[in-house]
C-alpha atoms as a PDB file:
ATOM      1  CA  UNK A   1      -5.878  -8.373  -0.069  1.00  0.00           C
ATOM      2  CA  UNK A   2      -2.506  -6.511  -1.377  1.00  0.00           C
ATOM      3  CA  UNK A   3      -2.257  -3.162  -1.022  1.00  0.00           C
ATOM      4  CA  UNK A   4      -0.795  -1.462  -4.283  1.00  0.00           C
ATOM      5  CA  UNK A   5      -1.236   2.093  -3.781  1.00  0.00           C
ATOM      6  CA  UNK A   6       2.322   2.394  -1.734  1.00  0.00           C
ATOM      7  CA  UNK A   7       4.022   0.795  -4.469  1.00  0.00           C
ATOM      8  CA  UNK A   8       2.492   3.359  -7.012  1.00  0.00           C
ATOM      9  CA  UNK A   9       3.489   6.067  -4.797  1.00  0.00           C
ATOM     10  CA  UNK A  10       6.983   4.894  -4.220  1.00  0.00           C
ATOM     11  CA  UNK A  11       7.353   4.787  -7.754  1.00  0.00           C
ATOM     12  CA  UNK A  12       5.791   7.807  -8.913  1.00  0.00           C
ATOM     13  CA  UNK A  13       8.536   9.551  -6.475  1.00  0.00           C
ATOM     14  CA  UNK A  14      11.385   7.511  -7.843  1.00  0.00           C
ATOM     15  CA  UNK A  15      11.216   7.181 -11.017  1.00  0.00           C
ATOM     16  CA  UNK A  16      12.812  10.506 -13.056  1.00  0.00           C
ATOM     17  CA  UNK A  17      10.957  11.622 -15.613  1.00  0.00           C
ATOM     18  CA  UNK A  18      13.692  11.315 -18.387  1.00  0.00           C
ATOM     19  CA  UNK A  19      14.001   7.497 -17.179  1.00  0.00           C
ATOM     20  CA  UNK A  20      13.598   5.128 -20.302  1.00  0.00           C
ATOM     21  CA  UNK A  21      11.573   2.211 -20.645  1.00  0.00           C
ATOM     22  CA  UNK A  22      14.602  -0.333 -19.281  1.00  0.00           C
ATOM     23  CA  UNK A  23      14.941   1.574 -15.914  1.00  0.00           C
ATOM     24  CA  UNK A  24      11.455   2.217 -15.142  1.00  0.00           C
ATOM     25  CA  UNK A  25      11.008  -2.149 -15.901  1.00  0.00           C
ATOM     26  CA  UNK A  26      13.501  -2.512 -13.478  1.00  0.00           C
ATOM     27  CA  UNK A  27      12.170  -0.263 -11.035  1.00  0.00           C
ATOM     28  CA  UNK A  28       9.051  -1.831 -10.875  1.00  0.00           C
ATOM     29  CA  UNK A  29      10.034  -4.954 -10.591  1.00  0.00           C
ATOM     30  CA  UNK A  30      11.912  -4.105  -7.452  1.00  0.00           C
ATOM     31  CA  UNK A  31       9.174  -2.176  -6.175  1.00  0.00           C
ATOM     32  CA  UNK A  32       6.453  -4.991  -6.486  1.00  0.00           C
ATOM     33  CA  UNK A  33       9.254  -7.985  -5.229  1.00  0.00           C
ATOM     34  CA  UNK A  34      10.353  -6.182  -2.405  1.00  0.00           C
ATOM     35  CA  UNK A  35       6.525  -5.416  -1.406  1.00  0.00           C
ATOM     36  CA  UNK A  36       4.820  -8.619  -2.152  1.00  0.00           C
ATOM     37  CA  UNK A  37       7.416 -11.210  -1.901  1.00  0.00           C
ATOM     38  CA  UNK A  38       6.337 -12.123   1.531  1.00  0.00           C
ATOM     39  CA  UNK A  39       2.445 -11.778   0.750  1.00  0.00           C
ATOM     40  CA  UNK A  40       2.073 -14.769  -1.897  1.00  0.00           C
ATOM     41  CA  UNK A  41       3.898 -13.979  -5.081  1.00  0.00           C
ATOM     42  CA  UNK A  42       7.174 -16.129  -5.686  1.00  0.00           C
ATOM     43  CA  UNK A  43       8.156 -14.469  -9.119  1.00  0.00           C
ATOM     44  CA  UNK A  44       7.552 -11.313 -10.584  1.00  0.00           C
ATOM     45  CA  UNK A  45       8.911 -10.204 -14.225  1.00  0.00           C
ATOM     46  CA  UNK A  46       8.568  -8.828 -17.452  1.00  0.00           C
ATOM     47  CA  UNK A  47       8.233 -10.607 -20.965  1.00  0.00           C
ATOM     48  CA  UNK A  48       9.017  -8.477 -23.923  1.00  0.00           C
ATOM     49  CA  UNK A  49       7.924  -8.889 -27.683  1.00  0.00           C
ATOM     50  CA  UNK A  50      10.094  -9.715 -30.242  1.00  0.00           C
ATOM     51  CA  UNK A  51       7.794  -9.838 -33.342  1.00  0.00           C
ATOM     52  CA  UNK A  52      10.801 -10.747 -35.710  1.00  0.00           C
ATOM     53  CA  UNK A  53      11.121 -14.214 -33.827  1.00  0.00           C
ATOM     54  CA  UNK A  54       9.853 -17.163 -34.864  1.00  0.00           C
ATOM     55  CA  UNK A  55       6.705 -17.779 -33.150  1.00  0.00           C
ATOM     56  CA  UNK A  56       7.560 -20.440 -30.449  1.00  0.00           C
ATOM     57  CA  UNK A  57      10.169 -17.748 -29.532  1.00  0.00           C
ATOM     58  CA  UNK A  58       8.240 -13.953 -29.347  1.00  0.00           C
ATOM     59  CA  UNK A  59       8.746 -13.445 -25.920  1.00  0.00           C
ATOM     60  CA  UNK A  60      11.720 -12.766 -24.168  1.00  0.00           C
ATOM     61  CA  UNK A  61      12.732 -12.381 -20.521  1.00  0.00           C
ATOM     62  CA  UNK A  62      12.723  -8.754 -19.198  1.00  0.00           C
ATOM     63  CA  UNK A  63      13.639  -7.830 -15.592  1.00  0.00           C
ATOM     64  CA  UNK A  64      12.119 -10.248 -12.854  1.00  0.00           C
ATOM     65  CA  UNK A  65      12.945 -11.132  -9.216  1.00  0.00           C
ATOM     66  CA  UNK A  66      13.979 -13.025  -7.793  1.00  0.00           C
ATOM     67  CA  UNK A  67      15.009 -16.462 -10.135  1.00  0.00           C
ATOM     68  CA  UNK A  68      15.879 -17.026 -13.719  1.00  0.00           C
ATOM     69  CA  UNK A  69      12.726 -18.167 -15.723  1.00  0.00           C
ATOM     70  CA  UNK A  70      12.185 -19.789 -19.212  1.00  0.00           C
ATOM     71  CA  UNK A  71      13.471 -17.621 -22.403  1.00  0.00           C
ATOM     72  CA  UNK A  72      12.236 -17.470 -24.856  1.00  0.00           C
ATOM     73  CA  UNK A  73       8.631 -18.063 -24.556  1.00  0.00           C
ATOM     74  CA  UNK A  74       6.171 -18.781 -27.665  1.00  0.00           C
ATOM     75  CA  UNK A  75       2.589 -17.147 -27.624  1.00  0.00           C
ATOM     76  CA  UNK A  76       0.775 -20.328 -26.487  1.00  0.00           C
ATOM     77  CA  UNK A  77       0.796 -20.162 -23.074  1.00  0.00           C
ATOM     78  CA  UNK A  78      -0.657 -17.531 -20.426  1.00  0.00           C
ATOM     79  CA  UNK A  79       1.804 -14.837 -21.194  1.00  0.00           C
ATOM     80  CA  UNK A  80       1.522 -15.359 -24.702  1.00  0.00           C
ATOM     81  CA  UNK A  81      -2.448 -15.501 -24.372  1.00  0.00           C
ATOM     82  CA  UNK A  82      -2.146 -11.793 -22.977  1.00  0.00           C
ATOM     83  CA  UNK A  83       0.005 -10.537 -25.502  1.00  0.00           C
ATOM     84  CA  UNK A  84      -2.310 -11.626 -28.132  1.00  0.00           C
ATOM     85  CA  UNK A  85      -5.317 -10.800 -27.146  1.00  0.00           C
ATOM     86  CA  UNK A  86      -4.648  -7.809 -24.929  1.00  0.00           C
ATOM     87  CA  UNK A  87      -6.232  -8.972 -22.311  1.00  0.00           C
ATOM     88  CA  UNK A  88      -5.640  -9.067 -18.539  1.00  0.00           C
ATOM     89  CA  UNK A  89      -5.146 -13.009 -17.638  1.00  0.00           C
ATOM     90  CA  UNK A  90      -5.797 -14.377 -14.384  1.00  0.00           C
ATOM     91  CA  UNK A  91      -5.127 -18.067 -13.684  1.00  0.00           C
ATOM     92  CA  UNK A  92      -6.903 -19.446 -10.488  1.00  0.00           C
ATOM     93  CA  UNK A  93      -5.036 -22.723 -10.966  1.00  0.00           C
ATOM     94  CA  UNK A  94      -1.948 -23.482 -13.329  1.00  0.00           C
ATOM     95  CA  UNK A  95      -2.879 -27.379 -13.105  1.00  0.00           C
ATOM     96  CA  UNK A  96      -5.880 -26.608 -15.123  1.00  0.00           C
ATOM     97  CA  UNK A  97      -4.306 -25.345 -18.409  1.00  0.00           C
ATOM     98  CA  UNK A  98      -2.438 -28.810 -19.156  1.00  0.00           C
ATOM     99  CA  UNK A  99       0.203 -28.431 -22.012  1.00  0.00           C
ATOM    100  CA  UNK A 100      -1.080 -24.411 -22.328  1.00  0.00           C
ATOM    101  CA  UNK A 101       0.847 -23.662 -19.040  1.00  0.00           C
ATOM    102  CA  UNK A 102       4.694 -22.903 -19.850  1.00  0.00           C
ATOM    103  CA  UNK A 103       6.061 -24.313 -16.265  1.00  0.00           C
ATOM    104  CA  UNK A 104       9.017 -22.019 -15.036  1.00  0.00           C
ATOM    105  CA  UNK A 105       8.746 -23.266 -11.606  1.00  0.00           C
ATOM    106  CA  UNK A 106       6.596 -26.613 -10.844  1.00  0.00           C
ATOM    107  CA  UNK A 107       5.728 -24.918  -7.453  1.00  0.00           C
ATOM    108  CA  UNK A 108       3.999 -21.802  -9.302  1.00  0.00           C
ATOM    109  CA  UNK A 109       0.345 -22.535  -9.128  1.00  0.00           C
ATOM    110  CA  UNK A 110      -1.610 -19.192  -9.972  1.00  0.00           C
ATOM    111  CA  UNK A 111      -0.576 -16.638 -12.436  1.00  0.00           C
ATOM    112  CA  UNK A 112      -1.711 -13.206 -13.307  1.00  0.00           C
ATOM    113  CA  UNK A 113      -0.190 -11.560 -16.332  1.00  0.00           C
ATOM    114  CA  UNK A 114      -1.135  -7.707 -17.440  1.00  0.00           C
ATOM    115  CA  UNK A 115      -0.744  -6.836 -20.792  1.00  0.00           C
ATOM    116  CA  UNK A 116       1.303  -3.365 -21.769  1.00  0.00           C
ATOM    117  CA  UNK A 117       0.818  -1.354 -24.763  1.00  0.00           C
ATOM    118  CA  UNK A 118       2.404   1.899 -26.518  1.00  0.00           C
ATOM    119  CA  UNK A 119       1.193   3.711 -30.025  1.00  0.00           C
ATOM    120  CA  UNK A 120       3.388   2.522 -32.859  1.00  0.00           C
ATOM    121  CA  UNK A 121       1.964   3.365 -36.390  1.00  0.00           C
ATOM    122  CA  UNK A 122      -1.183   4.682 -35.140  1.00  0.00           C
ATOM    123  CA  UNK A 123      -1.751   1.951 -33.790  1.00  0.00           C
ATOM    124  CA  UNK A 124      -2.239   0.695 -30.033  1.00  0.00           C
ATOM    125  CA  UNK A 125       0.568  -2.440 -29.696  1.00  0.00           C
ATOM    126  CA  UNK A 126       0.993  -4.558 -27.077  1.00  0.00           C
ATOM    127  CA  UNK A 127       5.031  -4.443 -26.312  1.00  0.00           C
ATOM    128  CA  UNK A 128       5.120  -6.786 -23.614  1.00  0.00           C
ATOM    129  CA  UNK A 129       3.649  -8.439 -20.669  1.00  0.00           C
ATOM    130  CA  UNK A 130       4.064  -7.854 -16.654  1.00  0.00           C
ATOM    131  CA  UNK A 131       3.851 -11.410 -14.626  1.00  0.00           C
ATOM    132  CA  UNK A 132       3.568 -12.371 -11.218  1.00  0.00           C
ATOM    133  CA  UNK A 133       3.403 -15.905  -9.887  1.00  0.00           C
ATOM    134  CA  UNK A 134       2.429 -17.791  -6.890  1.00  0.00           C
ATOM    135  CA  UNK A 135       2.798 -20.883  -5.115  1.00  0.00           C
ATOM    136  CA  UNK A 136      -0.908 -20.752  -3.579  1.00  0.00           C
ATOM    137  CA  UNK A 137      -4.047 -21.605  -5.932  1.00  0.00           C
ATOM    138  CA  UNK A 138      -6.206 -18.810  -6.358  1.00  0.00           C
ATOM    139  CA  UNK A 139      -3.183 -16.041  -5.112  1.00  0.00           C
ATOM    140  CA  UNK A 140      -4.337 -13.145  -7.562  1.00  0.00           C
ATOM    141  CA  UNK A 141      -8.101 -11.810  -8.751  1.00  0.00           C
ATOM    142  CA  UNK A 142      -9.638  -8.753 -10.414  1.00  0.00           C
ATOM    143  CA  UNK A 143      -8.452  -6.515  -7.362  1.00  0.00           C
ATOM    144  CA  UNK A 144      -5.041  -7.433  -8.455  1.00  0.00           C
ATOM    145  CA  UNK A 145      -5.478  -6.774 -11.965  1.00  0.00           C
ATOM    146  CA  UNK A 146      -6.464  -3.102 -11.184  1.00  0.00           C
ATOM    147  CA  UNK A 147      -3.775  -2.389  -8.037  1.00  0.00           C
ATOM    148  CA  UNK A 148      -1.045  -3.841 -10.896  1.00  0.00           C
ATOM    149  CA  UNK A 149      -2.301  -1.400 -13.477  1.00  0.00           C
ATOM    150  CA  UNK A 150      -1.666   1.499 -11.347  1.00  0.00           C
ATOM    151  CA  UNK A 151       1.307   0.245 -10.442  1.00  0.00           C
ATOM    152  CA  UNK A 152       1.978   0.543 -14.026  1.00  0.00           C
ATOM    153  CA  UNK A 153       0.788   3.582 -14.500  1.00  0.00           C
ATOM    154  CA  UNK A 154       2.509   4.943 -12.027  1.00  0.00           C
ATOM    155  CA  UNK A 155       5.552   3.780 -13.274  1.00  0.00           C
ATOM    156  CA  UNK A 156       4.833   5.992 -16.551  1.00  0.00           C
ATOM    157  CA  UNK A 157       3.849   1.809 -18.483  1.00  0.00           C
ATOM    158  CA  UNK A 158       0.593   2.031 -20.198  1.00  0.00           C
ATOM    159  CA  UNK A 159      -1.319  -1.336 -18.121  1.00  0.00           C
ATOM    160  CA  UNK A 160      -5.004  -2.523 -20.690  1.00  0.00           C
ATOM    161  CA  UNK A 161      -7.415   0.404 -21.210  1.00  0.00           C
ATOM    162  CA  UNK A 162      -5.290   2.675 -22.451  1.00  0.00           C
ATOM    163  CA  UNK A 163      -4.885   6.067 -21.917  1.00  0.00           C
END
């Protein structure tokens, strides 16, 4: 079991309050590579909306560690599944979504991805995804889910649920 409450600390004493949006991405993505690297994840990064893009192209890369990964991404595979329905996604085993899995790295073989939202028009929007990756089957779970969200917010990101 990963332990995420030193990486929330860490960043709740790093990151400046005046930091934007960019450098607090950035910061996380550090903080969670440099902690977990070594305990099952092999890729951790952010996908950010672009709603004027054609569909097959909404998501582009963010920060990540520690290789390059597909850009742009459409909305039909895992990370698109949690931008559109706002919902934390946990994959026990990539081999099992067949042509919904958008392959980065053939080694990857579980997925989590955590959905992040701000108000925009009065309404609650999902502005991007956080994603972490592993080479082992079953490497994340529900335990995950909630040590990444407060990671996020930590990090001043809004993870599902909302403030």
């Amino acid at each position: 079991m990963r332990d995420y409450d030193p990486i929330a600390a860490h960043l709740r004493d790093a990151i400046p309050p005046d930091a934007d949006r960019g450098a607090r991405l950035i910061l996380v993505v550090d903080a969670l590579w440099n902690h977990l690297h070594d305990q099952g994840v092999s890729w951790v990064g952010f996908y950010l909306a672009d709603d004027a893009a054609p569909e097959d192209q909404r998501l582009i890369l963010g920060p990540r560690r520690d290789t390059p990964a597909c850009s742009p991404i459409g909305l039909h595979g895992v990370c698109g599944s949690g931008r559109r329905t706002g919902e934390v996604q946990i994959v026990r085993d990539t081999a099992d979504l067949g042509d919904h899995y958008v392959a980065c790295d053939p080694r990857d073989r579980s997925e989590i991805v955590v959905p992040l939202f701000e108000m925009r028009d009065g309404r609650r929007t999902c502005w991007g995804v956080l994603d972490l990756d592993s080479w082992d089957v079953g490497a994340f779970d529900e335990t995950d889910a909630a040590g990444l969200a407060r990671v996020l917010t930590a990090a001043g990101l809004e993870p599902p649920g909302g403030r």
